[in-house]
Protein backbone atom coordinates (compact mmCIF):
# COMPACT_ATOMS: atom_id res chain seq x y z
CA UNK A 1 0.00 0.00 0.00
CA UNK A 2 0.82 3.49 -0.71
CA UNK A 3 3.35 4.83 2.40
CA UNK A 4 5.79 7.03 3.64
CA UNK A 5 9.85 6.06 3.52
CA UNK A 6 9.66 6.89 7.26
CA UNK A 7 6.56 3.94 7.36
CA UNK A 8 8.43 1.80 5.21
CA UNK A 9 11.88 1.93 6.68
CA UNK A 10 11.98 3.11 10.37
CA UNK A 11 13.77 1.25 13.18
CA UNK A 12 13.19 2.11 16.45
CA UNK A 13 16.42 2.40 18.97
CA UNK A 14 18.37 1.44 16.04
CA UNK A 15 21.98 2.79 17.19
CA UNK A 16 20.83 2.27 20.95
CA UNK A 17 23.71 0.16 23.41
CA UNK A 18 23.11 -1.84 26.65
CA UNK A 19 25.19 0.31 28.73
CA UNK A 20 26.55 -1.28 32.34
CA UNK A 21 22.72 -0.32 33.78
CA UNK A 22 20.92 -2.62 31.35
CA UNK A 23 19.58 0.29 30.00
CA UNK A 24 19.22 1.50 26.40
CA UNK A 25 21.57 4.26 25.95
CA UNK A 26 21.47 6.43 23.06
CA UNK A 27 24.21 8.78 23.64
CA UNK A 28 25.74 7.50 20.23
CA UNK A 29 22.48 9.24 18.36
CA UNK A 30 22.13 11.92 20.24
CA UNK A 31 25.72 12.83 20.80
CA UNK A 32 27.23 11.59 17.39
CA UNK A 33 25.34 10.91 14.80
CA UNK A 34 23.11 13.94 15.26
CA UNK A 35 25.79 16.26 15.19
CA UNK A 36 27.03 14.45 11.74
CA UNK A 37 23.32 14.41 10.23
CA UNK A 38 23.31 18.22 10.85
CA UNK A 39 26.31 18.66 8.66
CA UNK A 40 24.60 17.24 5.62
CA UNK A 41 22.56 20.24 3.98
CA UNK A 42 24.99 23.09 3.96
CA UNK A 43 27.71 20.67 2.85
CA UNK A 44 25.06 19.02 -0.13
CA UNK A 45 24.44 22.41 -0.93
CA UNK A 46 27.78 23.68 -1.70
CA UNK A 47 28.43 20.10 -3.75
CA UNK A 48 25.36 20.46 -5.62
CA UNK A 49 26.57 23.98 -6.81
CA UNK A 50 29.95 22.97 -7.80
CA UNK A 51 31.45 24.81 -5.19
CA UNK A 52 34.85 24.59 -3.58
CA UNK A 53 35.01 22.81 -0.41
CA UNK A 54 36.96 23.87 2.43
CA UNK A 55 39.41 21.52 4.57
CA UNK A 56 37.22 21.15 7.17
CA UNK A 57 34.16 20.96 4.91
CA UNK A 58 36.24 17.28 3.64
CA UNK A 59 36.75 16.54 6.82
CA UNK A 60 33.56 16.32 7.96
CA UNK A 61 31.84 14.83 4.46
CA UNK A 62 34.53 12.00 5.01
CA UNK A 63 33.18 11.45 8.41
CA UNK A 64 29.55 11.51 6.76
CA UNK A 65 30.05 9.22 4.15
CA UNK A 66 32.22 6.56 6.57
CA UNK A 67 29.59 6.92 9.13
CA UNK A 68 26.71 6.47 6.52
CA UNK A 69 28.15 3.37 5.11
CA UNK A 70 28.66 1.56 8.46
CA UNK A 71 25.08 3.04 10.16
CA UNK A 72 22.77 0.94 7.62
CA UNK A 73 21.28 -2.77 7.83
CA UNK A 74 23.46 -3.43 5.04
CA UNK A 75 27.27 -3.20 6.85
CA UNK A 76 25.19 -4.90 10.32
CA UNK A 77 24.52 -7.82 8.11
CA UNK A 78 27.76 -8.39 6.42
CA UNK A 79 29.21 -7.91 10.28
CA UNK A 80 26.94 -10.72 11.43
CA UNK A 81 27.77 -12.57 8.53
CA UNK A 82 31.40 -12.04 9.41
CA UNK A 83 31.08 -12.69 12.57
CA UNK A 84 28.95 -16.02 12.31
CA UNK A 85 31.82 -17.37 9.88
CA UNK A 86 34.67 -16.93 12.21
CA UNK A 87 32.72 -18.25 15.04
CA UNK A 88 31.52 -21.96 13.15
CA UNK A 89 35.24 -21.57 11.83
CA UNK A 90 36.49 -21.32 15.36
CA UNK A 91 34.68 -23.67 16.81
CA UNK A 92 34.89 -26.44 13.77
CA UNK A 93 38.99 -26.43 13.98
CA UNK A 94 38.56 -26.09 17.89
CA UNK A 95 36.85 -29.30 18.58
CA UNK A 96 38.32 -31.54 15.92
CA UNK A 97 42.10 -31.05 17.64
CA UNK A 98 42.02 -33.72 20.16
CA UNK A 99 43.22 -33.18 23.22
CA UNK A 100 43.47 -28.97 22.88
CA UNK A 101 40.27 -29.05 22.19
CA UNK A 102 39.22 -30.87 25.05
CA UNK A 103 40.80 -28.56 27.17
CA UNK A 104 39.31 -25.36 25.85
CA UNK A 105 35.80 -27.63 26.47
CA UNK A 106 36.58 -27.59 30.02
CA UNK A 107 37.42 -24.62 30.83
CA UNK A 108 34.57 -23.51 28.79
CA UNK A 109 32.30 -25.60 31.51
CA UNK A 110 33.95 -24.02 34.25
CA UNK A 111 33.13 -20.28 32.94
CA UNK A 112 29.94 -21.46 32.16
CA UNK A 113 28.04 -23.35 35.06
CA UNK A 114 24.49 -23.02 33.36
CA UNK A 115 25.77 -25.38 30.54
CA UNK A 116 25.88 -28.15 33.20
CA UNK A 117 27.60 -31.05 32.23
CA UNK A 118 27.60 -31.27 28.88
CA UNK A 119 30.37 -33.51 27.06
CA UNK A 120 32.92 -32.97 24.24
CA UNK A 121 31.25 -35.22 22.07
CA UNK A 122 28.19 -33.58 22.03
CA UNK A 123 29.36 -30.31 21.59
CA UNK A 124 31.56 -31.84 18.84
CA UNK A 125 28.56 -33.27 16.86
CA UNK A 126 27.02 -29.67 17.72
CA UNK A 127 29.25 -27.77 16.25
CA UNK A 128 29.97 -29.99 13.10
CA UNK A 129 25.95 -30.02 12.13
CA UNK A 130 24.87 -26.57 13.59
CA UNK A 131 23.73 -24.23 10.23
CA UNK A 132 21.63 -21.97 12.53
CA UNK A 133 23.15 -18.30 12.28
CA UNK A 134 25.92 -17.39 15.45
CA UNK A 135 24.39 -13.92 15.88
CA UNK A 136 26.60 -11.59 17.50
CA UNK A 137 25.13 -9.21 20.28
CA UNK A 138 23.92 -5.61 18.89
CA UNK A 139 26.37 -3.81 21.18
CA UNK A 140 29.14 -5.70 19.45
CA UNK A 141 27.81 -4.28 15.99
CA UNK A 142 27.89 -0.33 17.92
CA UNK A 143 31.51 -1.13 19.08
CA UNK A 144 32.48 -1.74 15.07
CA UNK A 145 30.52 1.10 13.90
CA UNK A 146 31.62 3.78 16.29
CA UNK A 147 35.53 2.41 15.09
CA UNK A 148 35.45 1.66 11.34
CA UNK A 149 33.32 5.17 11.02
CA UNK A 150 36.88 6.80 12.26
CA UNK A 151 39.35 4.69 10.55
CA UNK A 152 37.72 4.98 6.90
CA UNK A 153 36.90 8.66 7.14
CA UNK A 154 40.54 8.97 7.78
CA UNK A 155 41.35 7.08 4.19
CA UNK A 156 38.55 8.56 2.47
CA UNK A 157 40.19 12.04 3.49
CA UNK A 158 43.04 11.30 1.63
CA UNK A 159 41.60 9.97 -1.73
CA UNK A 160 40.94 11.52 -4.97
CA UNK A 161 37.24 12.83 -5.22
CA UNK A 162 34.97 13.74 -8.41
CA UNK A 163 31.74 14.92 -8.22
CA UNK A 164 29.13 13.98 -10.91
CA UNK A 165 26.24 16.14 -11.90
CA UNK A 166 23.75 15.02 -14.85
CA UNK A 167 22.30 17.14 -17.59
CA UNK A 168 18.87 18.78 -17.31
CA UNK A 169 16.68 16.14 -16.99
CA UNK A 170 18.15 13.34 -15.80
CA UNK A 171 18.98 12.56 -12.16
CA UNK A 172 20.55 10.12 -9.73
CA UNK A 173 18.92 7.42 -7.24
CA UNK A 174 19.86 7.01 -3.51
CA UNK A 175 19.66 3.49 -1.76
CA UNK A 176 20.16 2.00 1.32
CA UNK A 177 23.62 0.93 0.37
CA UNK A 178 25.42 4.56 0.13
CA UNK A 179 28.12 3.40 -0.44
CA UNK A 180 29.16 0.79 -3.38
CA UNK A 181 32.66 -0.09 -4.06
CA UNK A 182 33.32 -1.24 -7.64
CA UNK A 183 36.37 -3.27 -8.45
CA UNK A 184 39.12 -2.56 -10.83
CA UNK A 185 38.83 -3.05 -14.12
CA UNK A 186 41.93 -5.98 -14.56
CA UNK A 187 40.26 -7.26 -11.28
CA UNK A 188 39.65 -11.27 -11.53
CA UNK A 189 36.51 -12.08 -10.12
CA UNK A 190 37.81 -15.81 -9.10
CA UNK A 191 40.49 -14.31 -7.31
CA UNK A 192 41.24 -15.01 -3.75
CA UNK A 193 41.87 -11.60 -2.47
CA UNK A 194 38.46 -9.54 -1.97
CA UNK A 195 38.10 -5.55 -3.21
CA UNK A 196 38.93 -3.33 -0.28
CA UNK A 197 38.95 0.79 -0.39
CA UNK A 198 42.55 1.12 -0.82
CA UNK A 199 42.75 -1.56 -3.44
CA UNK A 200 44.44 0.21 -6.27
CA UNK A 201 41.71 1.30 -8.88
CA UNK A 202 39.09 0.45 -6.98
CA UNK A 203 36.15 3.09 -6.80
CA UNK A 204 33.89 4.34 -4.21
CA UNK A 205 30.35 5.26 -5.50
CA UNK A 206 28.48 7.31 -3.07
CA UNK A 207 25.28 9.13 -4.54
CA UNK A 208 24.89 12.65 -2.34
CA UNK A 209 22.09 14.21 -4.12
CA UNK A 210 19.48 13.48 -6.74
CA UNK A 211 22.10 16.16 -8.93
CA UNK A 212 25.08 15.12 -7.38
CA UNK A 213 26.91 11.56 -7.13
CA UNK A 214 30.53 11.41 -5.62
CA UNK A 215 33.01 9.20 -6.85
CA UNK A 216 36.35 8.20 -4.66
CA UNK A 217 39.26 7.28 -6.56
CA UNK A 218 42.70 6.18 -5.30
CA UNK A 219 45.23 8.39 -2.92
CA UNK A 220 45.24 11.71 -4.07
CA UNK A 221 43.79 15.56 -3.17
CA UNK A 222 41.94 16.61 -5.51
CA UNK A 223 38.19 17.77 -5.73
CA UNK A 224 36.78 17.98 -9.31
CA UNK A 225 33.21 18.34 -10.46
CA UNK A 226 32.36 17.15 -14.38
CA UNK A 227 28.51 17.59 -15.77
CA UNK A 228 27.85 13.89 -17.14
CA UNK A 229 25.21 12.87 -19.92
CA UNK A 230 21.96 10.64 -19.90
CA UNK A 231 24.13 7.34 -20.51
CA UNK A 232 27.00 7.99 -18.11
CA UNK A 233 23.79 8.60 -15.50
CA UNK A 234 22.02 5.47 -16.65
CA UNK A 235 24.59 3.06 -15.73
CA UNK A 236 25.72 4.80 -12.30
CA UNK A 237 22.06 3.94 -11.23
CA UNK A 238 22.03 0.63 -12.93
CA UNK A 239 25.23 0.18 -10.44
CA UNK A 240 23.54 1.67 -7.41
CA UNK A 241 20.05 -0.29 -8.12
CA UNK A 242 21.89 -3.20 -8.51
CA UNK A 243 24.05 -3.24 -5.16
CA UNK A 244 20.92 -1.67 -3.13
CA UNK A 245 20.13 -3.73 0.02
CA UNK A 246 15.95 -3.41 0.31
CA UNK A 247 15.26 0.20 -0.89
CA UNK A 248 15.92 2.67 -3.72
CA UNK A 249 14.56 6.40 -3.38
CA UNK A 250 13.81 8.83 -5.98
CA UNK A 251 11.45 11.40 -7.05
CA UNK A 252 10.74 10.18 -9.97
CA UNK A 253 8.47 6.81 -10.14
CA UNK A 254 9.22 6.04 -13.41
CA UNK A 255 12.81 5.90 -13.40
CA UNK A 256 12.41 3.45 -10.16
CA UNK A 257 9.94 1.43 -12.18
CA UNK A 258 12.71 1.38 -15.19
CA UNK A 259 14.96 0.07 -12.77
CA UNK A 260 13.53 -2.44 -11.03
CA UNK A 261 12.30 -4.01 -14.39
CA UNK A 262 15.85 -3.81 -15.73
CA UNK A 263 18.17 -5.04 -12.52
CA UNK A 264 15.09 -7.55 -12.19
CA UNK A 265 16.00 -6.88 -8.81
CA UNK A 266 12.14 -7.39 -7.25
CA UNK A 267 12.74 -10.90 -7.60
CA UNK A 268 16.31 -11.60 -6.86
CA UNK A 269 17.61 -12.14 -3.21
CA UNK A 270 20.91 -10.41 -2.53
CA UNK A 271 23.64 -13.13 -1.27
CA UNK A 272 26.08 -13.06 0.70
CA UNK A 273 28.52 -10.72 1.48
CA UNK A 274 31.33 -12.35 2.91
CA UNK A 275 33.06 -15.47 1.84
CA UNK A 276 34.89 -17.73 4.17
CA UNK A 277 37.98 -19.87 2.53
């Protein structure tokens, strides 16, 4: 039915922690993030009219886009994917080495009275048939958040940036994946090494505006701004579409309907994220 984004997409205590009380704290939205949220108009204004920007005008968009990439349900769930991998990997290679692993079992039990009495071999056969999902605790997510938000708005600060605005009468998408990084073009996709940020010739695609879409290139300081055609703006949302996690916004309803029955994205299921070797 017809509804609001704020209907469609609210969470409720979203960024809240379990401080030391047991209470929900939410000093990390009100103190933090607010502060950063308020920074996003006069800064979107100045990049939608090609204007300079300032040192501490990249400082702060840096923080903005870091912070915007690891604040969405799209970075929790690769971190719980992440985190669910290591954890079955941990405890596969744990309890299949004999005698160390029969020691970490006990102690285990002694750290842990409410698991009673439960023996090696169970926990064993446990662990090798368990598929259910090891979900980490939200706090845990918050801890990551609060630290990758610093450390990439550090490298971001020190990358090349271009600014993309399209011709009269075209005009970009946002999704709930601000952030997609694109590989490099000699990249082979059966590779063993993943993409990171500071993979040489990888890009950074971060749509700001509906007139503005920033692009991060490799280490460098400079801050251009280049008017791109109708084709050039096609496939940058074809690639944002594409990468979104559950939402695409846009004030135009046509070019979201083009979209969705080009990506065929409304009946695709995005996989995972992260792949353990």
């Amino acid at each position: 039915k017809p509804q609001t984004p704020h209907d469609t997409a609210v969470e409720g205590q979203r960024y809240s922690f379990i401080d030391i009380d047991g209470k929900n704290n939410r000093s990390i939205e009100n103190n933090l993030l607010a502060k950063i949220d308020d920074w996003y108009i006069p800064l979107i204004s100045k990049i939608d009219k090609s204007e300079g920007l300032t040192d501490e005008d990249k400082d702060k968009l840096s923080l903005f886009v870091s912070y915007m990439w690891f604040r969405v349900p799209d970075y929790q769930k690769q971190f719980n994917e992440l985190a669910d991998g290591m954890s079955k990997h941990f405890q596969r290679f744990i309890y299949s080495s004999g005698e160390e692993g029969r020691q970490y079992h006990e102690r285990i039990l002694r750290e842990n009275p409410a698991m009673g009495n439960i023996s090696f071999e169970e926990i064993k056969k446990s662990v090798k048939e368990n598929e259910s999902p090891i979900v980490p605790h939200k706090n845990e997510y918050l801890k990551s958040m609060m630290k990758m938000g610093l450390e990439i708005a550090d490298l971001f600060r020190q990358m090349e940036w271009i600014f993309f605005h399209p011709v009269v009468g075209s005009a970009f998408i946002c999704t709930d994946s601000p952030v997609v990084l694109g590989a490099p073009k000699d990249y082979d996709a059966n590779s063993f090494y993943g993409v990171g940020i500071i993979t040489p010739g990888a890009t950074k695609l971060i749509p700001v505006s509906k007139i503005s879409c920033m692009i991060m290139l490799d280490h460098g300081d400079k801050c251009s701004h280049y008017t791109v055609g109708q084709d050039q703006v096609r496939r940058t949302n074809l690639v944002l579409a594409v990468n979104c996690d559950r939402y695409m916004y846009s004030s135009s309803r046509n070019l979201l309907a083009s979209l969705v029955k080009r990506t065929g994205i409304a009946n695709t299921k995005k996989g995972k994220r992260i792949r353990m070797h």
